[in-house]
Structures are given as structure tokens and as C-alpha cells.
N, C-alpha and C. Protein backbone atom coordinates (compact mmCIF):
# COMPACT_ATOMS: atom_id res chain seq x y z
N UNK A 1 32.62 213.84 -28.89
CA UNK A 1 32.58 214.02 -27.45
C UNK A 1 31.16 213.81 -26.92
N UNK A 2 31.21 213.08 -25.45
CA UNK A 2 29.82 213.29 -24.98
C UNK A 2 29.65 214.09 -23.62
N UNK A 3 28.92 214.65 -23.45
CA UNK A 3 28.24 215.35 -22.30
C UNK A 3 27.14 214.90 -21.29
N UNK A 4 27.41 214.68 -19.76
CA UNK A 4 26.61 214.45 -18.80
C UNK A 4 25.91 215.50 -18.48
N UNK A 5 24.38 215.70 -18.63
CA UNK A 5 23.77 216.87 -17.62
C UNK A 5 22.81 216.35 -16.83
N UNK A 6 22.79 217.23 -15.98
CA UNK A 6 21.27 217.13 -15.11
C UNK A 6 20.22 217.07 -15.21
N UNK A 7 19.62 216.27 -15.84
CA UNK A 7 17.92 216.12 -16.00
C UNK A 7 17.17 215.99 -15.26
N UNK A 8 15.95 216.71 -14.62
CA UNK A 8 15.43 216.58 -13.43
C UNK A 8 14.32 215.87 -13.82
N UNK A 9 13.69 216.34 -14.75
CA UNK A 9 12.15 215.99 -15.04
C UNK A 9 12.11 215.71 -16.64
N UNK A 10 10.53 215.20 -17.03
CA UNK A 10 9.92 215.18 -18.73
C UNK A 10 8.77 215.82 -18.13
N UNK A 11 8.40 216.93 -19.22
CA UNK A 11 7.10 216.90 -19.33
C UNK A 11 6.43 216.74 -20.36
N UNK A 12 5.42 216.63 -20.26
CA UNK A 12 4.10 216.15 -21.74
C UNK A 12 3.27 217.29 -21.59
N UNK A 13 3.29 218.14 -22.38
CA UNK A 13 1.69 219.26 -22.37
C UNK A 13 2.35 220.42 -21.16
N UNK A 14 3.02 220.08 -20.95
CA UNK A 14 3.53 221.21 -19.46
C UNK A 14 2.68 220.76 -18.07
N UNK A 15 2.87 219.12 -17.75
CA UNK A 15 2.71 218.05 -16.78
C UNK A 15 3.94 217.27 -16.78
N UNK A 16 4.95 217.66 -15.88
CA UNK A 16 5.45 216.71 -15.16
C UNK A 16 5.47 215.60 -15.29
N UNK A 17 6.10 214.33 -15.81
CA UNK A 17 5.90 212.87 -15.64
C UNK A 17 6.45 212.01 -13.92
N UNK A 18 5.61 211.49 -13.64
CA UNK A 18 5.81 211.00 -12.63
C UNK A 18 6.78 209.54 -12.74
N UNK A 19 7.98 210.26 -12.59
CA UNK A 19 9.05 209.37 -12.76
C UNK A 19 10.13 209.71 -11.68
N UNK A 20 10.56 208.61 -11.01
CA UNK A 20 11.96 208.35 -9.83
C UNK A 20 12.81 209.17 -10.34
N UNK A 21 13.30 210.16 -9.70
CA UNK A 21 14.25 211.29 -10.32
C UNK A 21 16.11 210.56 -10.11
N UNK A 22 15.89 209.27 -9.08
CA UNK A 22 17.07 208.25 -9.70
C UNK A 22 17.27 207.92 -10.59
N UNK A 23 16.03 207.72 -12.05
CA UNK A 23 16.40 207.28 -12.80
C UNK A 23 17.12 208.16 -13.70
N UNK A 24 17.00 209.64 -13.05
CA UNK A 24 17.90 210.34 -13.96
C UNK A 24 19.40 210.39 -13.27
N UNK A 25 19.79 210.03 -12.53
CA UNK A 25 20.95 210.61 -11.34
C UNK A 25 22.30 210.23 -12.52
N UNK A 26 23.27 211.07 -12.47
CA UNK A 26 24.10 210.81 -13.77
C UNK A 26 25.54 210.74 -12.99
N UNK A 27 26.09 209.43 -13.32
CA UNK A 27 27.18 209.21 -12.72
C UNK A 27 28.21 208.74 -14.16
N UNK A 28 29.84 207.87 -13.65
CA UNK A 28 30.40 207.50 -15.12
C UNK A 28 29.65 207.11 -16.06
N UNK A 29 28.74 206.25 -15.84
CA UNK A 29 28.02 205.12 -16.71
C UNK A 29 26.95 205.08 -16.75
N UNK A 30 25.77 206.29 -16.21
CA UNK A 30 24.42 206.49 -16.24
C UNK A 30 24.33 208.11 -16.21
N UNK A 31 22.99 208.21 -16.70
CA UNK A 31 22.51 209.45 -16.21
C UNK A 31 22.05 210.15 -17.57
N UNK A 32 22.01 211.14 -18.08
CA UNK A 32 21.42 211.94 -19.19
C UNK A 32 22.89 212.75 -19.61
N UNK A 33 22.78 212.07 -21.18
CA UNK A 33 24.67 212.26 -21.34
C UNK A 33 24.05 212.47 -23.02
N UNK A 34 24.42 213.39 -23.00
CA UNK A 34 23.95 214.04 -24.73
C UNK A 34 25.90 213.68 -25.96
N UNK A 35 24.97 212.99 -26.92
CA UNK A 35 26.75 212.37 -27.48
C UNK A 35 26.44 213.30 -29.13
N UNK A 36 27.50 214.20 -28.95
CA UNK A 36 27.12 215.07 -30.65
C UNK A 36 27.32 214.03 -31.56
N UNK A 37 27.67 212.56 -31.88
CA UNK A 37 27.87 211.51 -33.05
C UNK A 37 26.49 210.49 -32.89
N UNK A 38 25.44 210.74 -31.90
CA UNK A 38 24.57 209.93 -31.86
C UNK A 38 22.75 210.59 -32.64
N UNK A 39 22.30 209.92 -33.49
CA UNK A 39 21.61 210.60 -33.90
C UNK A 39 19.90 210.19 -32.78
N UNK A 40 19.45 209.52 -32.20
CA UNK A 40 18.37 209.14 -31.49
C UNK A 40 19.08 208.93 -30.42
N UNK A 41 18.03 209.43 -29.20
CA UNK A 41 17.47 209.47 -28.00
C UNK A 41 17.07 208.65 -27.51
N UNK A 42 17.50 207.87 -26.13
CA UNK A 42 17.12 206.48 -25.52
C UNK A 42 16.90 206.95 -24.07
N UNK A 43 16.23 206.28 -23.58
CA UNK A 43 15.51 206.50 -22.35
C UNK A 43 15.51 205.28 -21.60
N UNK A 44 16.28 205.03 -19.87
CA UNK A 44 15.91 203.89 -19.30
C UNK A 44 14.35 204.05 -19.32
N UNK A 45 14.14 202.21 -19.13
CA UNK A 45 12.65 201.58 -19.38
C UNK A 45 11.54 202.26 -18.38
N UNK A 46 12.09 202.76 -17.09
CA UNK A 46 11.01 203.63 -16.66
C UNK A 46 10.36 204.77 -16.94
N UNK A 47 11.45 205.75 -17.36
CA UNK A 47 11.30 207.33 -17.66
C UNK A 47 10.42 206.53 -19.61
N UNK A 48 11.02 205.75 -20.37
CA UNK A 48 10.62 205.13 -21.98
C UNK A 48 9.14 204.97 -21.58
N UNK A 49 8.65 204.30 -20.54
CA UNK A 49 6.90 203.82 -20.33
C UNK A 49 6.08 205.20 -19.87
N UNK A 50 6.54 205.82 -19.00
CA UNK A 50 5.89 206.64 -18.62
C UNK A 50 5.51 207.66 -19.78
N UNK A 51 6.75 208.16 -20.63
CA UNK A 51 6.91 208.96 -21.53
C UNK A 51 5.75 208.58 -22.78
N UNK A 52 5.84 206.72 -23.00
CA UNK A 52 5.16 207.00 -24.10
C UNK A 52 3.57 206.78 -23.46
N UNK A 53 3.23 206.43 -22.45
CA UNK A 53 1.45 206.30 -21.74
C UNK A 53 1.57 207.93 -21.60
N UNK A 54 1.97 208.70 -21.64
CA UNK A 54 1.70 209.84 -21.26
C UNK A 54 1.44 209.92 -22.91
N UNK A 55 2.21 210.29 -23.97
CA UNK A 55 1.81 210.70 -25.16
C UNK A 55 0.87 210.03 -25.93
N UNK A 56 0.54 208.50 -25.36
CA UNK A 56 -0.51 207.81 -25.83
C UNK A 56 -2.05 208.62 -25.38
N UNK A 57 -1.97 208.84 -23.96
CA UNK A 57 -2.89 209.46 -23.81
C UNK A 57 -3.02 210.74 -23.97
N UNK A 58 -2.35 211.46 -24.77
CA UNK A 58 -3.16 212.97 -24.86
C UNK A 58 -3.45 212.69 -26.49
N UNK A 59 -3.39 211.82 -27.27
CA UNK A 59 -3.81 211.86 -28.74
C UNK A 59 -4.56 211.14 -29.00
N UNK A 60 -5.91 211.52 -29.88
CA UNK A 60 -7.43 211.30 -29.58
C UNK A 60 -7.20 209.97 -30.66
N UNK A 61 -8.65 209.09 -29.79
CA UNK A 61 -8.75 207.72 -29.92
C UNK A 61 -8.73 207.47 -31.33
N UNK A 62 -8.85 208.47 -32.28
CA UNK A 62 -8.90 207.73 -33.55
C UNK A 62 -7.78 207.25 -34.20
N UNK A 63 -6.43 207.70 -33.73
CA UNK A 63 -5.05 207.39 -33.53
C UNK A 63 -5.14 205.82 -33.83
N UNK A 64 -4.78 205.06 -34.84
CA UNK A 64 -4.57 203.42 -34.55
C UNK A 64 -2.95 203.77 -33.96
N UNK A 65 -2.58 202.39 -33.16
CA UNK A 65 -1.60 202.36 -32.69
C UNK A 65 -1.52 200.63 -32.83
N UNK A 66 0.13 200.56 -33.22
CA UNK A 66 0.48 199.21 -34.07
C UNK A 66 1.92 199.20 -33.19
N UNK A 67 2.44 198.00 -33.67
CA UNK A 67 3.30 197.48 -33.18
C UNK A 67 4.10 196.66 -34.71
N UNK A 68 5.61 197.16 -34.54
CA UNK A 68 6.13 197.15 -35.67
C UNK A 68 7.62 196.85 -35.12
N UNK A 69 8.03 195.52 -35.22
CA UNK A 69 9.29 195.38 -35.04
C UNK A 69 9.62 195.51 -33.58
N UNK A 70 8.87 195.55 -32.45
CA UNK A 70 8.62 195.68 -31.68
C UNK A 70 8.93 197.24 -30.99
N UNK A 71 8.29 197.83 -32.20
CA UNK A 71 8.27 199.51 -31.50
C UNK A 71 6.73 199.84 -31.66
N UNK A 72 6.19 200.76 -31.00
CA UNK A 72 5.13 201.56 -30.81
C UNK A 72 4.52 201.89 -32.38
N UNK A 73 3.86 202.16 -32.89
CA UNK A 73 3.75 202.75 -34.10
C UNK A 73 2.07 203.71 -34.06
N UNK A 74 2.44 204.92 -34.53
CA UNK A 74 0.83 205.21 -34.56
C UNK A 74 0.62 205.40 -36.27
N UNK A 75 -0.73 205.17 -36.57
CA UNK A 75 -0.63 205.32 -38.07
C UNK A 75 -2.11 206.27 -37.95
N UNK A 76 -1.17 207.72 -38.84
CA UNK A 76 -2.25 209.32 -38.45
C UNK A 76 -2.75 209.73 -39.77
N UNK A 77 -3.39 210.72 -40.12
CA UNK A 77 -3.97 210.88 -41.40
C UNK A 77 -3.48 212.29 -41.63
N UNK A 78 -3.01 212.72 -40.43
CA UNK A 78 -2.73 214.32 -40.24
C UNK A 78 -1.28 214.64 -39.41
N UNK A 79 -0.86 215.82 -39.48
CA UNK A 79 0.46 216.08 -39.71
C UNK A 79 0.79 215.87 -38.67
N UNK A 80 2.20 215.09 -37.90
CA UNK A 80 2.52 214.83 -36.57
C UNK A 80 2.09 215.82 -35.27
N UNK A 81 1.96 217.28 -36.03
CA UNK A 81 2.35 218.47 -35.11
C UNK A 81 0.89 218.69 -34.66
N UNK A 82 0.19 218.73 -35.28
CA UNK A 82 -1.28 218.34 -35.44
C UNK A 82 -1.93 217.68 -33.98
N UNK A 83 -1.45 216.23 -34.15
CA UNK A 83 -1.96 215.08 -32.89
C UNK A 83 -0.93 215.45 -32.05
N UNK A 84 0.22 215.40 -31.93
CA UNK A 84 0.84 215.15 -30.62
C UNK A 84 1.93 216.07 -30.14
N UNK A 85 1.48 215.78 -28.85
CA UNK A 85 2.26 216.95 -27.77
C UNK A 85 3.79 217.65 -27.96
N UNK A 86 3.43 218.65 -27.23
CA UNK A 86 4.87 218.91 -27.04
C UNK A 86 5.30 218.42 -25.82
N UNK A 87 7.08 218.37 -25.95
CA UNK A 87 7.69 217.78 -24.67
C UNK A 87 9.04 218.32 -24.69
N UNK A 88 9.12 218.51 -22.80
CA UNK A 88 10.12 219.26 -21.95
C UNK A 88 10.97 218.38 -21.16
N UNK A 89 12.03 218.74 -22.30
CA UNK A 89 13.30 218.29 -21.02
C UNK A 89 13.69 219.21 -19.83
N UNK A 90 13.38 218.80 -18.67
CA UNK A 90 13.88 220.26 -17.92
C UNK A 90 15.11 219.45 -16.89
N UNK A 91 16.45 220.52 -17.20
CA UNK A 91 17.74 220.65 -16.58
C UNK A 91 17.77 221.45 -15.00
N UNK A 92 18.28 220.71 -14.32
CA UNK A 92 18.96 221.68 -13.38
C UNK A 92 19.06 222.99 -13.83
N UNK A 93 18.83 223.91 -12.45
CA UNK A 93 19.15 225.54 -12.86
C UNK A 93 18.02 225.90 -13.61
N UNK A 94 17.00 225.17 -14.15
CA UNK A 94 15.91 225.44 -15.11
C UNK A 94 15.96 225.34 -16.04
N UNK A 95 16.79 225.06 -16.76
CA UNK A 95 17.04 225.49 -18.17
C UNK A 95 16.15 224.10 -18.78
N UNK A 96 15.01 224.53 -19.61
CA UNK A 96 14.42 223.26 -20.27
C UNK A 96 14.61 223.15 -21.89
N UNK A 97 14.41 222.06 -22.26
CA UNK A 97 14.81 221.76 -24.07
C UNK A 97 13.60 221.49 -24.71
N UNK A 98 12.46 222.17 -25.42
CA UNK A 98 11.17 221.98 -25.68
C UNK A 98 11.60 221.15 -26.96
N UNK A 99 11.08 220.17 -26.99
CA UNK A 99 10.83 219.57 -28.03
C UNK A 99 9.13 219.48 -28.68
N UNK A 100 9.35 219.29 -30.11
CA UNK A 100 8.24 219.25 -31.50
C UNK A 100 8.25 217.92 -31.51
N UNK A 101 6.32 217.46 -31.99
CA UNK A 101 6.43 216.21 -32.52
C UNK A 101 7.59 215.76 -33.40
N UNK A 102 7.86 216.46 -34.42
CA UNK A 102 9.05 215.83 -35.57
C UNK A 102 10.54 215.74 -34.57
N UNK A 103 10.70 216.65 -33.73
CA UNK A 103 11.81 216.25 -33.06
C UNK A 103 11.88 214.86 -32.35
N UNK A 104 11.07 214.61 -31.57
CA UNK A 104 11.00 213.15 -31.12
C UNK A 104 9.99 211.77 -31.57
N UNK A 105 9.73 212.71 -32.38
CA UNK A 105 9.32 211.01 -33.68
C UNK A 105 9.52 211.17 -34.76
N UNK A 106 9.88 209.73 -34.85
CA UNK A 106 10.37 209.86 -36.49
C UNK A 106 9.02 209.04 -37.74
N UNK A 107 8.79 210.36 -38.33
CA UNK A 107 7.89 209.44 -39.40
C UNK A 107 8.27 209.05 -40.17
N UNK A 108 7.42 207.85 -40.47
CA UNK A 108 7.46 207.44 -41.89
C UNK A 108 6.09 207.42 -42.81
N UNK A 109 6.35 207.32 -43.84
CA UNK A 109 4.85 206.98 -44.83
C UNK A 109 5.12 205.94 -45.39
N UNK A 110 3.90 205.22 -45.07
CA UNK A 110 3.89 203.57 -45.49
C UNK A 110 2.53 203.16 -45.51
N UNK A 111 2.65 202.19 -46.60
CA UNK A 111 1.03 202.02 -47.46
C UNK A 111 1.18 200.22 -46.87
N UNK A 112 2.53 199.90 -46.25
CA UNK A 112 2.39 197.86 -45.59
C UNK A 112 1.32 197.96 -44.84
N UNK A 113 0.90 198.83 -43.42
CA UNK A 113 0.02 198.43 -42.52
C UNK A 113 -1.13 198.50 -42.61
């Protein structure tokens, strides 16, 4: 089964992302719809840019950042939780979903890059 909710906002660090709150508006075929058989999280391309320039910038410059298959990649020396932020889904009514670096990235260890 999947579920439509109300997503109002993201935050990064407990800042707000400055994102069109249309892009969350949830109708049949859009909106913030949580599916219990889906294992990753997708984001239209506005709320996806903002989200990741926001987490690009709070993790210090020594961070390399690569491009891999055409995804983002940072390659760290230290534990995800370490460099990068936490982040807030916040619902209608208030109710927000804090997410952990390991919750919304997925590492890997790799000696290719």
C-alpha cells in the first residue's frame, strides 16, 4: 500500500529550504506519498537541488565531491554522522520526521575513485 501526506517543508540544520510549497501539493499522481514496498526516497528536481546545495554547503571544504553515474558522490575519511546534517521532514499539523546522515545516504566504501 501507499500513502499520500502533507509535506510542508525540508529542513537542513533546523533552516527551512526555500522551496515552492507547490512542489509539495499532493494530488492522485503527485505530492509526498510514502510506499511501504519502496526502499529510496525521490524528490521532484526542485525540492532534489535545493536539498542537495543546502547539504553541500554545510559540510566543510575538505569534503571531495565526485560525480558517479551521474549521482552526487562525496568521498569522506570520517563517519557520515560526523560531516553531515541532520534533516526534517515537516508534515502538516507539525508532525516532523528527523532524519540521520545514514538514513538519507547511502554509503559505500570504495578504493575505484
Amino acid at each position: 500500500p501507499h500513502y499520500n501526506l502533507n509535506l510542508q517543508s525540508i529542513s537542513v540544520n533546523g533552516q527551512p529550504l526555500k522551496i515552492d510549497a507547490s512542489v509539495f501539493a499532493t494530488s492522485n499522481n503527485s505530492g509526498t506519498i510514502v510506499d511501504s514496498g519502496t526502499t529510496l526516497a525521490y524528490l521532484a528536481e526542485e525540492a532534489y537541488d535545493s536539498f542537495v546545495n543546502a547539504i553541500t554547503a554545510t559540510i566543510p571544504q575538505s569534503v571531495r565531491t565526485v560525480f558517479l553515474m551521474g549521482n552526487r558522490c562525496f568521498i569522506i575519511t570520517n563517519s557520515v554522522t560526523d560531516i553531515f546534517p541532520q534533516v526534517s521532514l515537516n508534515f502538516a499539523g507539525g508532525a516532523s520526521l528527523d532524519l540521520r546522515p545514514l538514513d538519507y545516504l547511502i554509503q559505500q566504501n570504495s578504493t575505484d575513485i
